[in-house]
Protein backbone atom coordinates (compact mmCIF):
# COMPACT_ATOMS: atom_id res chain seq x y z
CA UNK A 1 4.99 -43.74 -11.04
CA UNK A 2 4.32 -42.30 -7.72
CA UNK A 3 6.45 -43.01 -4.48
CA UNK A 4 4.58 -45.53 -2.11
CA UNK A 5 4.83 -43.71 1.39
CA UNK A 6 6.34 -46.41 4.03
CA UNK A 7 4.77 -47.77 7.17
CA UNK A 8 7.48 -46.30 9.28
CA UNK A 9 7.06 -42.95 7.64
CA UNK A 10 3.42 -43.13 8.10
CA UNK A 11 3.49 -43.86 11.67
CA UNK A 12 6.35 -40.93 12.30
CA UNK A 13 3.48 -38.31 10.45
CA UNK A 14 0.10 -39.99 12.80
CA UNK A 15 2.91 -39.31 16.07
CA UNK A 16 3.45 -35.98 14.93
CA UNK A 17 0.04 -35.10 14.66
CA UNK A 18 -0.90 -36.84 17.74
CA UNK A 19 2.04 -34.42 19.50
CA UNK A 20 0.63 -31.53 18.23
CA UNK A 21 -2.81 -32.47 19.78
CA UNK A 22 -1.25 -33.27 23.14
CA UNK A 23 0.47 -29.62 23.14
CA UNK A 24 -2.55 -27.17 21.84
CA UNK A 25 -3.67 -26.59 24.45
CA UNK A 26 -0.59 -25.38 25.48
CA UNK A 27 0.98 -27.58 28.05
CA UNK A 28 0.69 -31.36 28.44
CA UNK A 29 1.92 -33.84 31.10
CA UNK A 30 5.25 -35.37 30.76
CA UNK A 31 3.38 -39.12 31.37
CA UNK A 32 0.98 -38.20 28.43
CA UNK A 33 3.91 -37.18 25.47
CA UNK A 34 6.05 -40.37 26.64
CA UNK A 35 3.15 -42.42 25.74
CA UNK A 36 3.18 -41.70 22.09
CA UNK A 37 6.75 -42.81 22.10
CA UNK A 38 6.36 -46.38 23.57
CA UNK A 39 7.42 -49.77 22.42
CA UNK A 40 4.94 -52.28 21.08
CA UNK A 41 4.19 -53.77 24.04
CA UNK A 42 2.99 -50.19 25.52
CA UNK A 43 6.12 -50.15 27.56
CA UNK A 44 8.37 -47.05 28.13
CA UNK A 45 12.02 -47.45 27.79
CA UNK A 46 14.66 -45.08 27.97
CA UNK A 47 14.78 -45.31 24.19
CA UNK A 48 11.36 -43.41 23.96
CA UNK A 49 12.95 -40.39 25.43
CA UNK A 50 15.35 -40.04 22.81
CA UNK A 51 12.72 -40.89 20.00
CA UNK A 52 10.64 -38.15 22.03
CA UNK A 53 13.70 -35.36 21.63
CA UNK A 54 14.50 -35.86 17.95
CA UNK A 55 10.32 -35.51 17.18
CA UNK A 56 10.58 -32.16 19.57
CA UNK A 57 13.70 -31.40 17.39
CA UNK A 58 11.50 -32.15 13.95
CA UNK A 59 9.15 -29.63 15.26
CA UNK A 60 11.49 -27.03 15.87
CA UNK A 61 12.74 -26.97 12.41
CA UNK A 62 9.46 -26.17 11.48
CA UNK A 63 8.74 -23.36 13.79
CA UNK A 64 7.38 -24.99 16.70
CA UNK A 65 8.86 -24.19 20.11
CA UNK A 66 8.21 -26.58 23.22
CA UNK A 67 10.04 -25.70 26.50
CA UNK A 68 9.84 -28.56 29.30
CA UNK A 69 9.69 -27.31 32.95
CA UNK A 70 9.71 -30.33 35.60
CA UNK A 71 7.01 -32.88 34.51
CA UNK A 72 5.22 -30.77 31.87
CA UNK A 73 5.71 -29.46 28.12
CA UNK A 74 4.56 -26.27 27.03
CA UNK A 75 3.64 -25.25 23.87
CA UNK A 76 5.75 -21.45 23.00
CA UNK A 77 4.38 -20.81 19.55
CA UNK A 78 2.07 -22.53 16.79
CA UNK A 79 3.96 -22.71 13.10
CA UNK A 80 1.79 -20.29 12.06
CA UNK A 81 2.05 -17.45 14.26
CA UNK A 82 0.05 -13.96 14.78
CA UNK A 83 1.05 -10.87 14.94
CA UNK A 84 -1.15 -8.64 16.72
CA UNK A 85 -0.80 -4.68 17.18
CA UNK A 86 -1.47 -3.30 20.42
CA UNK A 87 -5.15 -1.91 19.24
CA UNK A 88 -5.40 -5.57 18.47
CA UNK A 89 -4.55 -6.70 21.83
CA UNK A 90 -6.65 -3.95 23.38
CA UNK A 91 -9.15 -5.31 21.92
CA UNK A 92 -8.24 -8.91 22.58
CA UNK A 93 -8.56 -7.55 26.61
CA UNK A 94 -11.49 -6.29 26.36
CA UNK A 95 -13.01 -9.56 25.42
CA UNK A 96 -11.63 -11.01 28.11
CA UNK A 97 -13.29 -8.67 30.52
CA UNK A 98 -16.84 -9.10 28.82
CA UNK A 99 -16.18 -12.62 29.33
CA UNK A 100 -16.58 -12.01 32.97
CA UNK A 101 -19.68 -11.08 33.01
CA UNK A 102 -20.79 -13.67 30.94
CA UNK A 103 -23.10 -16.55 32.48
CA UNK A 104 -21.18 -19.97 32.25
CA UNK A 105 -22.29 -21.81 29.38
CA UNK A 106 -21.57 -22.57 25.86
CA UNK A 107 -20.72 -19.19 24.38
CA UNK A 108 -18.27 -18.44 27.40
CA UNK A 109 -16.84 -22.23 27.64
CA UNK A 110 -16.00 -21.59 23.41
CA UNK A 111 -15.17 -17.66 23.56
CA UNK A 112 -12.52 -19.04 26.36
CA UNK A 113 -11.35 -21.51 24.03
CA UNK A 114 -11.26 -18.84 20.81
CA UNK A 115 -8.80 -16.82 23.27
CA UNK A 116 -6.90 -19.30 23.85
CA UNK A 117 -6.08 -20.40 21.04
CA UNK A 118 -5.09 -17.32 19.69
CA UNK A 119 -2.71 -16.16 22.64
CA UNK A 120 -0.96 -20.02 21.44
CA UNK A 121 -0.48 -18.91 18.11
CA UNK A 122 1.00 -15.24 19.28
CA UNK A 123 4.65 -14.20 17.57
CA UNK A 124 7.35 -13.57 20.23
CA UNK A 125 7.06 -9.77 19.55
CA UNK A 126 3.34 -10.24 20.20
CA UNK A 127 4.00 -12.19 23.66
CA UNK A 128 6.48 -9.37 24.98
CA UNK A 129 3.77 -6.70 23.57
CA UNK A 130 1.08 -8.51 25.11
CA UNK A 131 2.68 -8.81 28.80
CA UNK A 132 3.20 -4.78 28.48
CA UNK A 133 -0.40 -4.18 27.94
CA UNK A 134 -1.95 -6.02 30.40
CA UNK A 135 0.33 -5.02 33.05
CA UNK A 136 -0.46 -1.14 32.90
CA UNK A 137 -4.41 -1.63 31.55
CA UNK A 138 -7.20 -2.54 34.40
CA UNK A 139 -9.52 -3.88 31.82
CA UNK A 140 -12.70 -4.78 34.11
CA UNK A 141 -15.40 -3.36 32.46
CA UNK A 142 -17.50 -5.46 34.92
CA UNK A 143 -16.75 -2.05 37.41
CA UNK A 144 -18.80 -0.20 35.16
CA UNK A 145 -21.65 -2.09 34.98
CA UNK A 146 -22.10 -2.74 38.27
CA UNK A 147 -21.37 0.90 40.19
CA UNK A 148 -22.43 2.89 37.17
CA UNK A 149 -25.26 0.64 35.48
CA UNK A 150 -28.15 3.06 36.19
CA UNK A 151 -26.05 6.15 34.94
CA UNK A 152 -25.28 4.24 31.52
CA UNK A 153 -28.75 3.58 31.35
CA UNK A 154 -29.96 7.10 31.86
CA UNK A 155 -27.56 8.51 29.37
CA UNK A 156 -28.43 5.93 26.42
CA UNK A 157 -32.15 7.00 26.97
CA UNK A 158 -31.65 11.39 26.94
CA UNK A 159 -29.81 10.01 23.46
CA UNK A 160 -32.88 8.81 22.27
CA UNK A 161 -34.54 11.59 23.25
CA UNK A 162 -32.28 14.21 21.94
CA UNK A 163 -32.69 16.89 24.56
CA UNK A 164 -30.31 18.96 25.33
CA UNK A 165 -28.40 18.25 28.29
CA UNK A 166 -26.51 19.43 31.57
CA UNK A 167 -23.30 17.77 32.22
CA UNK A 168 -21.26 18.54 35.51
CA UNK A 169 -18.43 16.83 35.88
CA UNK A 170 -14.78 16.86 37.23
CA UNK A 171 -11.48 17.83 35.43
CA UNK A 172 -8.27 17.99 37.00
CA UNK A 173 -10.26 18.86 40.70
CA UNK A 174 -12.43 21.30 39.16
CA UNK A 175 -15.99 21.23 38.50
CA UNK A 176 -17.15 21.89 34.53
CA UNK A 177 -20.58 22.73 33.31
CA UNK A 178 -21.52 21.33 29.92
CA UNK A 179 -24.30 22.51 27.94
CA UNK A 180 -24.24 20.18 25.00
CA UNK A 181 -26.38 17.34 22.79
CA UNK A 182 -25.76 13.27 24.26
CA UNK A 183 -24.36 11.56 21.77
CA UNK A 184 -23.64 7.75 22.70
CA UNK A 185 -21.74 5.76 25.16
CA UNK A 186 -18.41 4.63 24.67
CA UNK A 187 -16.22 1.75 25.82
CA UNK A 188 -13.05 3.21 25.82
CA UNK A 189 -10.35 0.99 26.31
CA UNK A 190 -10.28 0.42 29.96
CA UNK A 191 -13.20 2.78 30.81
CA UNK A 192 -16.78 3.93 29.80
CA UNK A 193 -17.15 7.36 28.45
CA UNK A 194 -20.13 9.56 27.64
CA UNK A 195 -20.12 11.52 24.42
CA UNK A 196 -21.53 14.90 24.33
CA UNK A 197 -21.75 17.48 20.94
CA UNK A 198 -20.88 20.99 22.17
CA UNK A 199 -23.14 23.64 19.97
CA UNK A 200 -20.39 26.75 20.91
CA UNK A 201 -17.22 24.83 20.40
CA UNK A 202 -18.70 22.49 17.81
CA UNK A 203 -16.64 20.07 19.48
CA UNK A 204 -17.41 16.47 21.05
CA UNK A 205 -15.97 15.49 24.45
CA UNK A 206 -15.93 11.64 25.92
CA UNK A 207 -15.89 12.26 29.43
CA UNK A 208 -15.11 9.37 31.50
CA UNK A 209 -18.55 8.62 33.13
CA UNK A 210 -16.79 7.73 36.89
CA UNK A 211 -15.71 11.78 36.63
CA UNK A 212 -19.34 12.96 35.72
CA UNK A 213 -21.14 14.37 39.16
CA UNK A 214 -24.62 14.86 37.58
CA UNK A 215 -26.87 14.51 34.44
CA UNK A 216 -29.84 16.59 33.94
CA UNK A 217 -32.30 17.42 30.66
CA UNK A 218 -32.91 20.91 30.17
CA UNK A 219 -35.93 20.07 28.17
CA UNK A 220 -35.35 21.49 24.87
CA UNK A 221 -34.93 19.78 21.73
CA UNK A 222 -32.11 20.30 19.32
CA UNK A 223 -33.15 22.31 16.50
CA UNK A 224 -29.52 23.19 14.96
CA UNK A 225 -27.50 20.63 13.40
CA UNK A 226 -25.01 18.87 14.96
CA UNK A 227 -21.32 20.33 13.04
CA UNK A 228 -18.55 18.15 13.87
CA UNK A 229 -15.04 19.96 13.93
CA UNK A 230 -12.46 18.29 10.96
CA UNK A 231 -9.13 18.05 11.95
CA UNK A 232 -6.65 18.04 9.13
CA UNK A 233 -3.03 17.09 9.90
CA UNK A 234 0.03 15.16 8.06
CA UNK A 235 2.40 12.45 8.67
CA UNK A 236 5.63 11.51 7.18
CA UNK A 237 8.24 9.22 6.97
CA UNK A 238 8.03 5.48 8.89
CA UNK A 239 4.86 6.57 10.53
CA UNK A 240 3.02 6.50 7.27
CA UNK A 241 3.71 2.62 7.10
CA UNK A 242 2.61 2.00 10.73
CA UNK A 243 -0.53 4.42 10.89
CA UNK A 244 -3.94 2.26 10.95
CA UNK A 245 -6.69 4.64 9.44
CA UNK A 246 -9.62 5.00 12.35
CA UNK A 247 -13.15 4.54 11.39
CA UNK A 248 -13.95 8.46 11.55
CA UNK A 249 -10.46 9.19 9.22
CA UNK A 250 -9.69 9.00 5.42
CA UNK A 251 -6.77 9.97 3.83
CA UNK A 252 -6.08 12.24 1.02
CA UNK A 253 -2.75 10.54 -0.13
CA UNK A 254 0.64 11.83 -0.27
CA UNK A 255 1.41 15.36 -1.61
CA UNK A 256 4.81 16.34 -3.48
CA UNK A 257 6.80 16.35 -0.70
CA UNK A 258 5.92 12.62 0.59
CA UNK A 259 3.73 13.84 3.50
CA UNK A 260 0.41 11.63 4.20
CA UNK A 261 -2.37 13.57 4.73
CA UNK A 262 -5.39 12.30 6.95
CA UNK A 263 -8.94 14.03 7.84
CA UNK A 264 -10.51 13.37 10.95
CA UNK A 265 -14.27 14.22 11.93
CA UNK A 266 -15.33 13.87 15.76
CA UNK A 267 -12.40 12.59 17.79
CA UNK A 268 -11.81 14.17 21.24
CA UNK A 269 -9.65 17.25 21.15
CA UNK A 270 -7.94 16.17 24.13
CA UNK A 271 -7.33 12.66 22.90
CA UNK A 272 -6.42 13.15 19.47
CA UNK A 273 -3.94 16.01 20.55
CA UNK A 274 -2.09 13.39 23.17
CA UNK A 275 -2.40 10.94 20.48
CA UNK A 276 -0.62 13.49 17.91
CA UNK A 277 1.64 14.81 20.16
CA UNK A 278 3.51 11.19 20.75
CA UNK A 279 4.32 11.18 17.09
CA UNK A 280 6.61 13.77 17.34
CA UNK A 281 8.46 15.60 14.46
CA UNK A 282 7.00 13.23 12.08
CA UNK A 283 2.97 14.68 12.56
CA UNK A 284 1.78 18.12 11.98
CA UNK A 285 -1.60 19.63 12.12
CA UNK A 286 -2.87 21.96 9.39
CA UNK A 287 -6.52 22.81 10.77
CA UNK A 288 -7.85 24.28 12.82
CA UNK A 289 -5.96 26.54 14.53
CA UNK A 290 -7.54 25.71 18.10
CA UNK A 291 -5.92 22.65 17.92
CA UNK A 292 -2.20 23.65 16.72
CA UNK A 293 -2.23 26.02 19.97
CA UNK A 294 -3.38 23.56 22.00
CA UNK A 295 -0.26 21.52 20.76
CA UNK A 296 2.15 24.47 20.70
CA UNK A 297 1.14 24.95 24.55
CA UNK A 298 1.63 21.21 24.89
CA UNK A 299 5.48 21.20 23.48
CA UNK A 300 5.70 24.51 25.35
CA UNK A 301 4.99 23.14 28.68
CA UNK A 302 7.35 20.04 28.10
CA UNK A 303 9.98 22.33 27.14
CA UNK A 304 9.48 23.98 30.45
CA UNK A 305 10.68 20.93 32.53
CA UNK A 306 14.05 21.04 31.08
CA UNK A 307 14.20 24.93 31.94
C-alpha cells in the first residue's frame, strides 16, 4: 500500500519549486523570497526568515548555491551544472557578439534568454574559466562588419569566381605579396580572416582581413587542383584525454608505444605550429619537414631568451 504524501509535505515541495522560479533568473528581491514564507494571513514574521534559511539550506544539500548581498539573492549554480571548455566558451562569446547586431525582437529577446540560462547553470571551474576568457578576448565582430563590410563582400564574390588572386598585406611591418586561389572567409575567434590556397607552397594562409592592404583578380582561372598540405604529428600522455579532434583532423589511434596519432589537412602553418608548440614535450610532428623546422626555430628562439 503506497504512502499518502502529507499536506505539509506537499506545500514544503510547491515552496521549493516556487523558490527555484524566483531565483532562475539569477537574482531575486529580498521582498519577493520572504513572500513565499508568510503566515496565513499573508503576514511576514520573523519566523519566515528562519523557515526561509532552512529551505536555502534544503537547497544546498542538493547542489544549489544562493549567496544574499544587501536586499537581493543570487542564484551561484543550477543542480545540474555545465561544464564548458574554453572552445565552448569561445564560442558561447561569439554569440554574444552576433547578438549585437541583431535587430530587437523575438529571436534576440530568446537567444538572450538561451545565454542566460546557460551562464546560470555554469560549474565553478566554468565561471573562473569563463571570467579569463572574456577578459583577454575583444569579441565584437560588429567591428568587422561595419569598417570592413565591403572588403568581406568582395572577397566572398572572387571565391565564387575562382580567379586567381593578388593579396598584399602586412606581417610583422612588412608588406607580403600573395599569389594564391580565395578560399572562404573565416570568423576566427575574435577576428575575420581571409583564406587563400598557395599553388607553390601548397599551403593555406588566414590572414586577418584588418592586415590585408589590397585585393585584386589577376584574371585567370585555376586550372590545377587545389593540394592541401597534411600535417602528421603525435600526442601522448594526459593530452590524449583532453585533445578535441577539429573538423579537418582524424586520428589513426595509438601505436605500440601509447602515442596518439592525428592527421590534419588545411590548418594554418602559423596557427597550428603555435597551437603545437604550447603542448610541449607531450606533441611531436612527423610530416612534413617544413613544419618540424619551423618548430625547431621556434624552441630555438625561446631558448635564446634564457641565453
Amino acid at each position: 500500500m503506497s504512502k499518502r504524501i502529507s499536506e505539509k509535505y506537499n506545500d514544503s515541495c510547491l515552496k521549493i519549486f516556487a523558490l527555484l522560479l524566483l531565483l532562475s533568473d539569477g537574482v531575486a528581491d529580498f521582498a519577493d523570497v520572504i513572500k513565499l514564507f508568510a503566515d496565513e494571513n499573508g503576514k511576514v514574521s520573523p519566523n519566515s526568515n528562519v523557515t526561509l534559511n532552512k529551505y536555502l539550506n534544503t537547497l544546498k544539500i542538493f547542489g544549489v548555491e544562493v549567496k544574499k548581498v544587501k536586499n537581493k539573492y543570487y542564484l551561484l549554480n543550477m543542480p545540474f551544472n555545465f561544464h564548458f571548455t574554453e572552445e565552448d566558451l569561445y564560442a558561447v562569446a561569439l554569440i554574444k557578439s552576433a547578438l549585437t547586431i541583431l535587430p530587437k525582437g523575438k529571436n534576440k529577446t530568446n537567444i538572450e534568454r538561451l545565454l542566460k540560462d546557460l551562464q546560470n547553470r555554469y560549474d565553478s571551474s566554468t565561471k573562473k574559466l569563463d571570467v579569463a576568457v572574456t577578459s583577454s578576448r575583444n569579441y565584437d565582430l560588429s567591428f568587422y562588419f561595419t569598417k570592413f563590410e565591403k572588403q568581406i563582400e568582395n572577397f566572398e564574390r572572387y571565391c565564387q569566381e575562382g580567379n586567381n588572386l593578388e593579396v598584399i598585406y602586412n606581417q610583422n611591418g612588412n608588406d607580403v605579396t600573395l599569389i594564391c586561389v580565395p578560399r572562404e572567409v573565416k570568423y576566427m575567434e575574435n577576428y575575420v580572416c581571409i583564406s587563400v590556397f598557395n599553388n607553390l607552397t601548397h599551403q593555406i594562409f588566414d590572414i586577418p582581413i584588418d592586415c590585408v592592404k589590397s585585393l585584386k583578380q589577376l584574371g585567370t582561372k585555376v586550372v590545377a587542383q587545389q593540394v592541401c598540405t597534411t600535417v602528421i604529428f603525435k600526442l601522448k600522455g594526459d593530452l590524449i584525454k583532453r585533445y578535441k579532434l577539429r573538423d579537418w583532423e582524424y586520428s589513426k589511434g595509438l601505436d605500440e608505444n601509447g602515442w596518439l596519432t592525428i592527421v590534419n589537412s588545411g590548418e594554418d602553418f602559423d596557427v597550428l605550429a603555435k597551437r603545437l608548440f604550447k603542448y610541449d614535450y607531450n606533441c611531436v610532428v612527423i610530416s612534413p619537414k617544413s613544419l618540424r623546422d619551423h618548430i625547431l626555430e621556434m624552441i630555438a628562439s625561446t631558448l635564446r631568451n634564457y641565453e
